[in-house]
PDB file of N, CA and C in Angstrom:
ATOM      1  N   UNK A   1     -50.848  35.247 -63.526  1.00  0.00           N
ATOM      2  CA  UNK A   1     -52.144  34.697 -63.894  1.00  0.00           C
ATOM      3  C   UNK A   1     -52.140  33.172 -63.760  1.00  0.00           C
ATOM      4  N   UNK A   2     -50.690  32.437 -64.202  1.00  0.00           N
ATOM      5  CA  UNK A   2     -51.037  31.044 -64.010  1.00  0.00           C
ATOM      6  C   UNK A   2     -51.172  30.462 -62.707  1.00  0.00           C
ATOM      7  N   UNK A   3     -50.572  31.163 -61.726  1.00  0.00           N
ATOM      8  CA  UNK A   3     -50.622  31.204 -60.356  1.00  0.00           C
ATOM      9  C   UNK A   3     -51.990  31.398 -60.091  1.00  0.00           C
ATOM     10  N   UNK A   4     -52.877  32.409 -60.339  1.00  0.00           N
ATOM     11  CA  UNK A   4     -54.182  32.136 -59.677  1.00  0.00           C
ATOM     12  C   UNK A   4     -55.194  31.140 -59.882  1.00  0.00           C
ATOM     13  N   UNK A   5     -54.770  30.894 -61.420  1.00  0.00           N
ATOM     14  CA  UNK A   5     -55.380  29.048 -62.064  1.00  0.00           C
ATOM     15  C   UNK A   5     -54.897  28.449 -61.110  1.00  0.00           C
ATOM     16  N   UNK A   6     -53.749  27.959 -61.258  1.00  0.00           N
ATOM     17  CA  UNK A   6     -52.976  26.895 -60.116  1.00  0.00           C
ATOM     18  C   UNK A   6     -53.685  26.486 -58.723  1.00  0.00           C
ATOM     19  N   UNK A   7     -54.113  27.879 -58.406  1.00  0.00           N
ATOM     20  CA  UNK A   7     -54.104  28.056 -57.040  1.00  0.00           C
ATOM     21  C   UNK A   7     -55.941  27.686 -57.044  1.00  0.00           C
ATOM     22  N   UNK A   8     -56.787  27.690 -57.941  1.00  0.00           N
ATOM     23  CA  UNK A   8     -58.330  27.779 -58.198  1.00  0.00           C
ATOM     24  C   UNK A   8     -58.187  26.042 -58.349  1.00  0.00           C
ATOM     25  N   UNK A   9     -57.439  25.869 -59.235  1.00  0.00           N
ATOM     26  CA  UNK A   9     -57.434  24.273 -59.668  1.00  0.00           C
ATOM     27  C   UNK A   9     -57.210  23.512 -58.637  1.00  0.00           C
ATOM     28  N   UNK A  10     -56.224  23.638 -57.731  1.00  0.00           N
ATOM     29  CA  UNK A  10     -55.788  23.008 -56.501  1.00  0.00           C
ATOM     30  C   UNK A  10     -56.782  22.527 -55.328  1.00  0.00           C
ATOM     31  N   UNK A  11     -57.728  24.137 -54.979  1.00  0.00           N
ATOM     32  CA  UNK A  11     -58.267  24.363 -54.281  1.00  0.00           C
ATOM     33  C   UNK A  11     -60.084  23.351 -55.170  1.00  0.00           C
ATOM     34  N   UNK A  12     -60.091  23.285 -56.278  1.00  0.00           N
ATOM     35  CA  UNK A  12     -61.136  22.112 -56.407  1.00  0.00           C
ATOM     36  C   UNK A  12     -60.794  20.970 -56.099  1.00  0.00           C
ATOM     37  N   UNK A  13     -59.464  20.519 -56.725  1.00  0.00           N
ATOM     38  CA  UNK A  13     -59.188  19.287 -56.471  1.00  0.00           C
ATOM     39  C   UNK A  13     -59.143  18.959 -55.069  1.00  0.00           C
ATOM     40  N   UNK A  14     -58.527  19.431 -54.034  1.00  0.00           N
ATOM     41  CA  UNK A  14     -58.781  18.992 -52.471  1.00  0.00           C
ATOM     42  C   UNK A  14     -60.288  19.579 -52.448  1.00  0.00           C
ATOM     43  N   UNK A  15     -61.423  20.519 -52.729  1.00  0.00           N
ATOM     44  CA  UNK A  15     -62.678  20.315 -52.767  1.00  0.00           C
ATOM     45  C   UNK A  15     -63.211  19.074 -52.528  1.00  0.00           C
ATOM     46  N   UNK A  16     -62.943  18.261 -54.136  1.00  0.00           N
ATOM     47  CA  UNK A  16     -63.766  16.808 -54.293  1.00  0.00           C
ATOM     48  C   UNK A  16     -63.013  15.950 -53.719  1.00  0.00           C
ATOM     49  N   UNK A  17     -61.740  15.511 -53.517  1.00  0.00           N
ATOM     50  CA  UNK A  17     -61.105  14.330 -52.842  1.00  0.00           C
ATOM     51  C   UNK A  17     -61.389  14.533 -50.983  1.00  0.00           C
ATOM     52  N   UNK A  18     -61.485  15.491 -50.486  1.00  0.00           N
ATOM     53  CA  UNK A  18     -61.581  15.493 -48.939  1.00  0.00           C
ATOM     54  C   UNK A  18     -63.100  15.527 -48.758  1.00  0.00           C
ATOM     55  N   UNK A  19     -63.350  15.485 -47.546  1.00  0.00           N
ATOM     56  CA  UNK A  19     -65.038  15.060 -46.917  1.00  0.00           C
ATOM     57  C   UNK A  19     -65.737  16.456 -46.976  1.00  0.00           C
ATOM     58  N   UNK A  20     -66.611  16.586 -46.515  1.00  0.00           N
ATOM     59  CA  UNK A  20     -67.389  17.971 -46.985  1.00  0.00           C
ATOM     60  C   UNK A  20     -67.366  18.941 -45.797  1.00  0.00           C
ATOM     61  N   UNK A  21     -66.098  19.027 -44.883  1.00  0.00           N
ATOM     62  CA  UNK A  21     -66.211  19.703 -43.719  1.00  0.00           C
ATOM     63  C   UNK A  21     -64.841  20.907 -44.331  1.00  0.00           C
ATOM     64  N   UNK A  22     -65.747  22.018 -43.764  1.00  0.00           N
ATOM     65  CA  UNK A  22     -64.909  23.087 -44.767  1.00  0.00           C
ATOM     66  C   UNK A  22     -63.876  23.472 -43.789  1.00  0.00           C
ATOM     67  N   UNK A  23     -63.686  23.053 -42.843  1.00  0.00           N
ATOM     68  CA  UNK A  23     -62.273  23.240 -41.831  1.00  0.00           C
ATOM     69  C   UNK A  23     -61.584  22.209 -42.360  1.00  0.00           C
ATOM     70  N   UNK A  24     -61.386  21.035 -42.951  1.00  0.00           N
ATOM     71  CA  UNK A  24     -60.479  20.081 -43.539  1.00  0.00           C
ATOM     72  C   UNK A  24     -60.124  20.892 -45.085  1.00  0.00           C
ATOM     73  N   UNK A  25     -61.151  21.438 -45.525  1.00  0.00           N
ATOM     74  CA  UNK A  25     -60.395  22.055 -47.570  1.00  0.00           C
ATOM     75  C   UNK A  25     -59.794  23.452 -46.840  1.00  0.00           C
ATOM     76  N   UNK A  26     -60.505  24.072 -45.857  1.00  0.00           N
ATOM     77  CA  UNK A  26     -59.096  25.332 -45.622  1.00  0.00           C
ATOM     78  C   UNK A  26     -57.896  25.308 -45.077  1.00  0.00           C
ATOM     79  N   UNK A  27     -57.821  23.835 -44.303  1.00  0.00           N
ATOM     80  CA  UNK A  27     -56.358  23.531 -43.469  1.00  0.00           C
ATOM     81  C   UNK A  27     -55.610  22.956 -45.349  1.00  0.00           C
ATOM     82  N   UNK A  28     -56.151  22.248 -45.679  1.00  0.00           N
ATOM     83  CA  UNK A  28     -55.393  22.100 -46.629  1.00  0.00           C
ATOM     84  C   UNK A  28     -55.090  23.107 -48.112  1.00  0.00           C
ATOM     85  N   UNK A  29     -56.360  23.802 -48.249  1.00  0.00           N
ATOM     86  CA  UNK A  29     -56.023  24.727 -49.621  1.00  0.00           C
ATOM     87  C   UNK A  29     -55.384  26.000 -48.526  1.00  0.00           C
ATOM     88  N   UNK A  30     -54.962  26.329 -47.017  1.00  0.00           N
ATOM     89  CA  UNK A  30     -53.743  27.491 -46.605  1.00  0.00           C
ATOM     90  C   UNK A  30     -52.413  26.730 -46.916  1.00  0.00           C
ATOM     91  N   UNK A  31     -52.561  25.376 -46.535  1.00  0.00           N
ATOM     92  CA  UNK A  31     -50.962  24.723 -46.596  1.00  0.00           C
ATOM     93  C   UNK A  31     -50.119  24.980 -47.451  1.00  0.00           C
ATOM     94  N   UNK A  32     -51.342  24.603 -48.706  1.00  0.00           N
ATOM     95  CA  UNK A  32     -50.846  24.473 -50.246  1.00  0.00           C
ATOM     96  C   UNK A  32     -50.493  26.136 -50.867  1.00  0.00           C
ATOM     97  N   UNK A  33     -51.509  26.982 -50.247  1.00  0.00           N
ATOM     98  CA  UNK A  33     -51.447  27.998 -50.249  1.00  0.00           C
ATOM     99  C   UNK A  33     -49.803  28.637 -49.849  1.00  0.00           C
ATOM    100  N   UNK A  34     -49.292  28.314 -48.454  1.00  0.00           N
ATOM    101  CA  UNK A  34     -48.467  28.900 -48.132  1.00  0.00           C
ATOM    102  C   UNK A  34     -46.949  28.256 -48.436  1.00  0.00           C
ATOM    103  N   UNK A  35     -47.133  26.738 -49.250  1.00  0.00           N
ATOM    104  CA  UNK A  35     -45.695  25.804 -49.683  1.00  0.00           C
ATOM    105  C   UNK A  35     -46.004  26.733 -50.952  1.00  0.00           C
ATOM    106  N   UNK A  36     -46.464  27.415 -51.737  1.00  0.00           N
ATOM    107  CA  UNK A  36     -46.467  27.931 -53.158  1.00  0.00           C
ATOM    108  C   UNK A  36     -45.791  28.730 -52.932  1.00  0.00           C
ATOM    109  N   UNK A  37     -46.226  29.748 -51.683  1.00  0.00           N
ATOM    110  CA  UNK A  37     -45.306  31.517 -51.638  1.00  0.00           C
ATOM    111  C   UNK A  37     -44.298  30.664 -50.738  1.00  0.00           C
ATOM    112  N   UNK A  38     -44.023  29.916 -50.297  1.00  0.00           N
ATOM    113  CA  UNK A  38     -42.653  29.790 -50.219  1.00  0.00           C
ATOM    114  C   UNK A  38     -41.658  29.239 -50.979  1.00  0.00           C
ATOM    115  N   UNK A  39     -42.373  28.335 -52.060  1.00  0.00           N
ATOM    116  CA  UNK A  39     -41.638  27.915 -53.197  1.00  0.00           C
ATOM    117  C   UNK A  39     -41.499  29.312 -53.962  1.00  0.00           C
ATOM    118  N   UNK A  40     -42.158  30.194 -54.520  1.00  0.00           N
ATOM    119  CA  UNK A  40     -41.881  31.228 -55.158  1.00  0.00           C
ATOM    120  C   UNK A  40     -41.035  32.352 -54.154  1.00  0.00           C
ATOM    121  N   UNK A  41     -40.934  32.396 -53.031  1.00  0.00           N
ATOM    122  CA  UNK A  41     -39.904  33.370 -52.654  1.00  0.00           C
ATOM    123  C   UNK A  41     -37.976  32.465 -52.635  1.00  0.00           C
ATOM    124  N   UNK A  42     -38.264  30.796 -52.679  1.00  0.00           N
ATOM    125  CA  UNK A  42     -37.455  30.245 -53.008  1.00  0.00           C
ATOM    126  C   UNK A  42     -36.609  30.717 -54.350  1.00  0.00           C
ATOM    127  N   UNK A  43     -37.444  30.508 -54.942  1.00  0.00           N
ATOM    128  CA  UNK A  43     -37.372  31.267 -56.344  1.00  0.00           C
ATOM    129  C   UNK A  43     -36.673  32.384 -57.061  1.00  0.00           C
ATOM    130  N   UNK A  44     -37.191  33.430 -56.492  1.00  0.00           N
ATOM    131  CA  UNK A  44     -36.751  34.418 -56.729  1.00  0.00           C
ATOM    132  C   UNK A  44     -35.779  35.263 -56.384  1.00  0.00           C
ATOM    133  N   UNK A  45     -35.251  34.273 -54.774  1.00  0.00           N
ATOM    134  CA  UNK A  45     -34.385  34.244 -53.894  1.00  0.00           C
ATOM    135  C   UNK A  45     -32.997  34.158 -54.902  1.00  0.00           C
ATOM    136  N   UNK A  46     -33.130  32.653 -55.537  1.00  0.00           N
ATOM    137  CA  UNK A  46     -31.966  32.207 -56.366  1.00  0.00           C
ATOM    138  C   UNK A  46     -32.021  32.517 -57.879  1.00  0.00           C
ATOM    139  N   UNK A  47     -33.267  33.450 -58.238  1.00  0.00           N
ATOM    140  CA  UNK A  47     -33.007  33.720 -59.592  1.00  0.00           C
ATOM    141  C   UNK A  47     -31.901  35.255 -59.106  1.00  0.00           C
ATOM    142  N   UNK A  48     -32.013  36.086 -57.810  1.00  0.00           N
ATOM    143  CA  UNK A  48     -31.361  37.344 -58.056  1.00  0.00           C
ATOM    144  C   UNK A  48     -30.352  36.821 -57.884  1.00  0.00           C
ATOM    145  N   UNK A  49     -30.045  36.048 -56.866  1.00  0.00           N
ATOM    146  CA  UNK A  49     -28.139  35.233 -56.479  1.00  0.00           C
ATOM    147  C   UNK A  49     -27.628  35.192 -57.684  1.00  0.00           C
ATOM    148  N   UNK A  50     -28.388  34.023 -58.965  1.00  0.00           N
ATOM    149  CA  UNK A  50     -27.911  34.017 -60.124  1.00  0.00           C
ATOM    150  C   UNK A  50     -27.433  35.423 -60.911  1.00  0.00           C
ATOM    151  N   UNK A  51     -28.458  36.623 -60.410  1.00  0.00           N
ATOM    152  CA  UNK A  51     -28.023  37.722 -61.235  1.00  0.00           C
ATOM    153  C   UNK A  51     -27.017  38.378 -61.221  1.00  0.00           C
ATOM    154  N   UNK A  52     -26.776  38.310 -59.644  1.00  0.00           N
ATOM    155  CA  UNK A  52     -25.553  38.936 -59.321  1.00  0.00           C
ATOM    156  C   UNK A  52     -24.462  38.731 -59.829  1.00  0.00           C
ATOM    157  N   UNK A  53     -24.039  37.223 -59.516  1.00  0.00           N
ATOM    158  CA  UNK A  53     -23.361  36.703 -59.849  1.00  0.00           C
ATOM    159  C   UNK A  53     -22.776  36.606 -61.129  1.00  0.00           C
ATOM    160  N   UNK A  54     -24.199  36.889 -62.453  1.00  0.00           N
ATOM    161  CA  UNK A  54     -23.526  37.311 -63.860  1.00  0.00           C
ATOM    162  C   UNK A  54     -23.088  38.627 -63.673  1.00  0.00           C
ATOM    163  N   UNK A  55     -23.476  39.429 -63.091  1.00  0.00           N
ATOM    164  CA  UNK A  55     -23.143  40.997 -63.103  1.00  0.00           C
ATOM    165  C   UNK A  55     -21.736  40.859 -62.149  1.00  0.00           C
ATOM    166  N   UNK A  56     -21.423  40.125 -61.460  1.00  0.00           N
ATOM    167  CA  UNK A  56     -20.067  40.233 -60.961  1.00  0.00           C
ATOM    168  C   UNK A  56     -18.736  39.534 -61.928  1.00  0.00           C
ATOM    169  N   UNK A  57     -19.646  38.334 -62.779  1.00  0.00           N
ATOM    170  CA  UNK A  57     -18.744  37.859 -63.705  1.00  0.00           C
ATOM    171  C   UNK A  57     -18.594  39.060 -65.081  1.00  0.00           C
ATOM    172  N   UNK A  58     -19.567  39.940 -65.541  1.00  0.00           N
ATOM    173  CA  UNK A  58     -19.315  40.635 -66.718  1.00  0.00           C
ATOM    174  C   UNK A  58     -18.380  41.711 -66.044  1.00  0.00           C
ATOM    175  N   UNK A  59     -18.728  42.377 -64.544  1.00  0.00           N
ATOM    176  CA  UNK A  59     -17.989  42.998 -63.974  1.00  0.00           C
ATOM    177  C   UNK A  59     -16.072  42.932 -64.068  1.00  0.00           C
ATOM    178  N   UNK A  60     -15.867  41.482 -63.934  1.00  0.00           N
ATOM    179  CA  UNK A  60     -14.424  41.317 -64.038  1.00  0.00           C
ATOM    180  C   UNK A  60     -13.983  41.061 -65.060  1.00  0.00           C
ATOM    181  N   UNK A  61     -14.693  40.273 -65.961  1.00  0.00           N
ATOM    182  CA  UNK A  61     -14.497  40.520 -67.308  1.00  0.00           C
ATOM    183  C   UNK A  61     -14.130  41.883 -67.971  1.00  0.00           C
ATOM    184  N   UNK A  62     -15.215  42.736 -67.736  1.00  0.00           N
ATOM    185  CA  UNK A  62     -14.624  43.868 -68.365  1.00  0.00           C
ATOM    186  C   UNK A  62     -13.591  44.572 -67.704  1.00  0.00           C
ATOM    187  N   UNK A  63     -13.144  44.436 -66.715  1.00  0.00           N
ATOM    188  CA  UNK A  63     -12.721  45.156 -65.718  1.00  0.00           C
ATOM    189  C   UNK A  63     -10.704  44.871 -65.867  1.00  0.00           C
ATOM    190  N   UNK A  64     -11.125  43.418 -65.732  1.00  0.00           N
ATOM    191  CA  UNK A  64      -9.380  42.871 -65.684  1.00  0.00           C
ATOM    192  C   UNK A  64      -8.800  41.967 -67.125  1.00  0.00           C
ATOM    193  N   UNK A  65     -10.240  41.882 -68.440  1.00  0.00           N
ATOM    194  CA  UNK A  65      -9.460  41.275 -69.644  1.00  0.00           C
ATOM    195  C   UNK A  65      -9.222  42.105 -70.313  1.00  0.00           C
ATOM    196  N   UNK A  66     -10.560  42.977 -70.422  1.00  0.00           N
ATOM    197  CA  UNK A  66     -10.258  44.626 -71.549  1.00  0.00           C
ATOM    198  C   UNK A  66      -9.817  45.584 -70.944  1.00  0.00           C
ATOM    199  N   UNK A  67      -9.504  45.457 -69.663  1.00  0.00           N
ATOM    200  CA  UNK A  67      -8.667  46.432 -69.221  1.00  0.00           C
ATOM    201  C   UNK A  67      -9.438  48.109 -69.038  1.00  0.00           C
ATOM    202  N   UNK A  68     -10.865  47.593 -68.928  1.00  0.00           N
ATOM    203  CA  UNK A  68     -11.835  49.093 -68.510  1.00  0.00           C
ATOM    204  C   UNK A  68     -11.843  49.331 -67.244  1.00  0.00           C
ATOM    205  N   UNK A  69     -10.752  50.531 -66.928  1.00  0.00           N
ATOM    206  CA  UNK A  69     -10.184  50.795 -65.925  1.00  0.00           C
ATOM    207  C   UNK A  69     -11.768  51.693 -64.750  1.00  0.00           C
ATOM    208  N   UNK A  70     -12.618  52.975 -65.679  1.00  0.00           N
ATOM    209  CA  UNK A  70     -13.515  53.401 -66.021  1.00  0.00           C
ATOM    210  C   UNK A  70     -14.658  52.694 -64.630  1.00  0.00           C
ATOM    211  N   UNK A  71     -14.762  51.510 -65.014  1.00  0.00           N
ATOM    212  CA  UNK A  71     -15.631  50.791 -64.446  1.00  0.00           C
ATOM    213  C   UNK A  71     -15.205  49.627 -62.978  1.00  0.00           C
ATOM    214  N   UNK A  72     -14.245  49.842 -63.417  1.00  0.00           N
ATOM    215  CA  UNK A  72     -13.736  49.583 -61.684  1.00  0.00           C
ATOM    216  C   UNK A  72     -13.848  50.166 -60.556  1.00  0.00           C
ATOM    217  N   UNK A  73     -14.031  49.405 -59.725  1.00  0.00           N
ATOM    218  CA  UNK A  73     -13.775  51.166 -58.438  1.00  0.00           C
ATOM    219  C   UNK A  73     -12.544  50.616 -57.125  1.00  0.00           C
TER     220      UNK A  73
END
């Protein structure tokens, strides 16, 4: 939801600051449009890396301190 504010708010603000030719607010509200979904696939890119990465650290943790043989493979 804050994403579609974001994206409503944006798209006024280049509204009133650019000239009144609506091929100049759509070159700029797609740009802005398309640096967002690529900042958010940025995103989500390195929030799963991060996940893994705890799931590979609880992985060896349990695996080689407590000695849960079980869960190894």
């Amino acid at each position: 939801m804050d994403i579609i504010i974001y994206i409503i708010y944006l798209s006024f603000g280049l509204k009133w600051t650019l000239t009144d030719t609506t091929r100049q607010f759509l070159i700029a509200f797609l740009s802005y449009l398309v640096l967002t979904i690529i900042l958010m696939i940025i995103l989500v890119i390195i929030v799963v890396l991060l996940l893994m990465s705890l799931i590979n650290s609880w992985l060896d943790f349990f695996c080689h301190t407590l000695g849960w043989i079980s869960m190894c493979s």
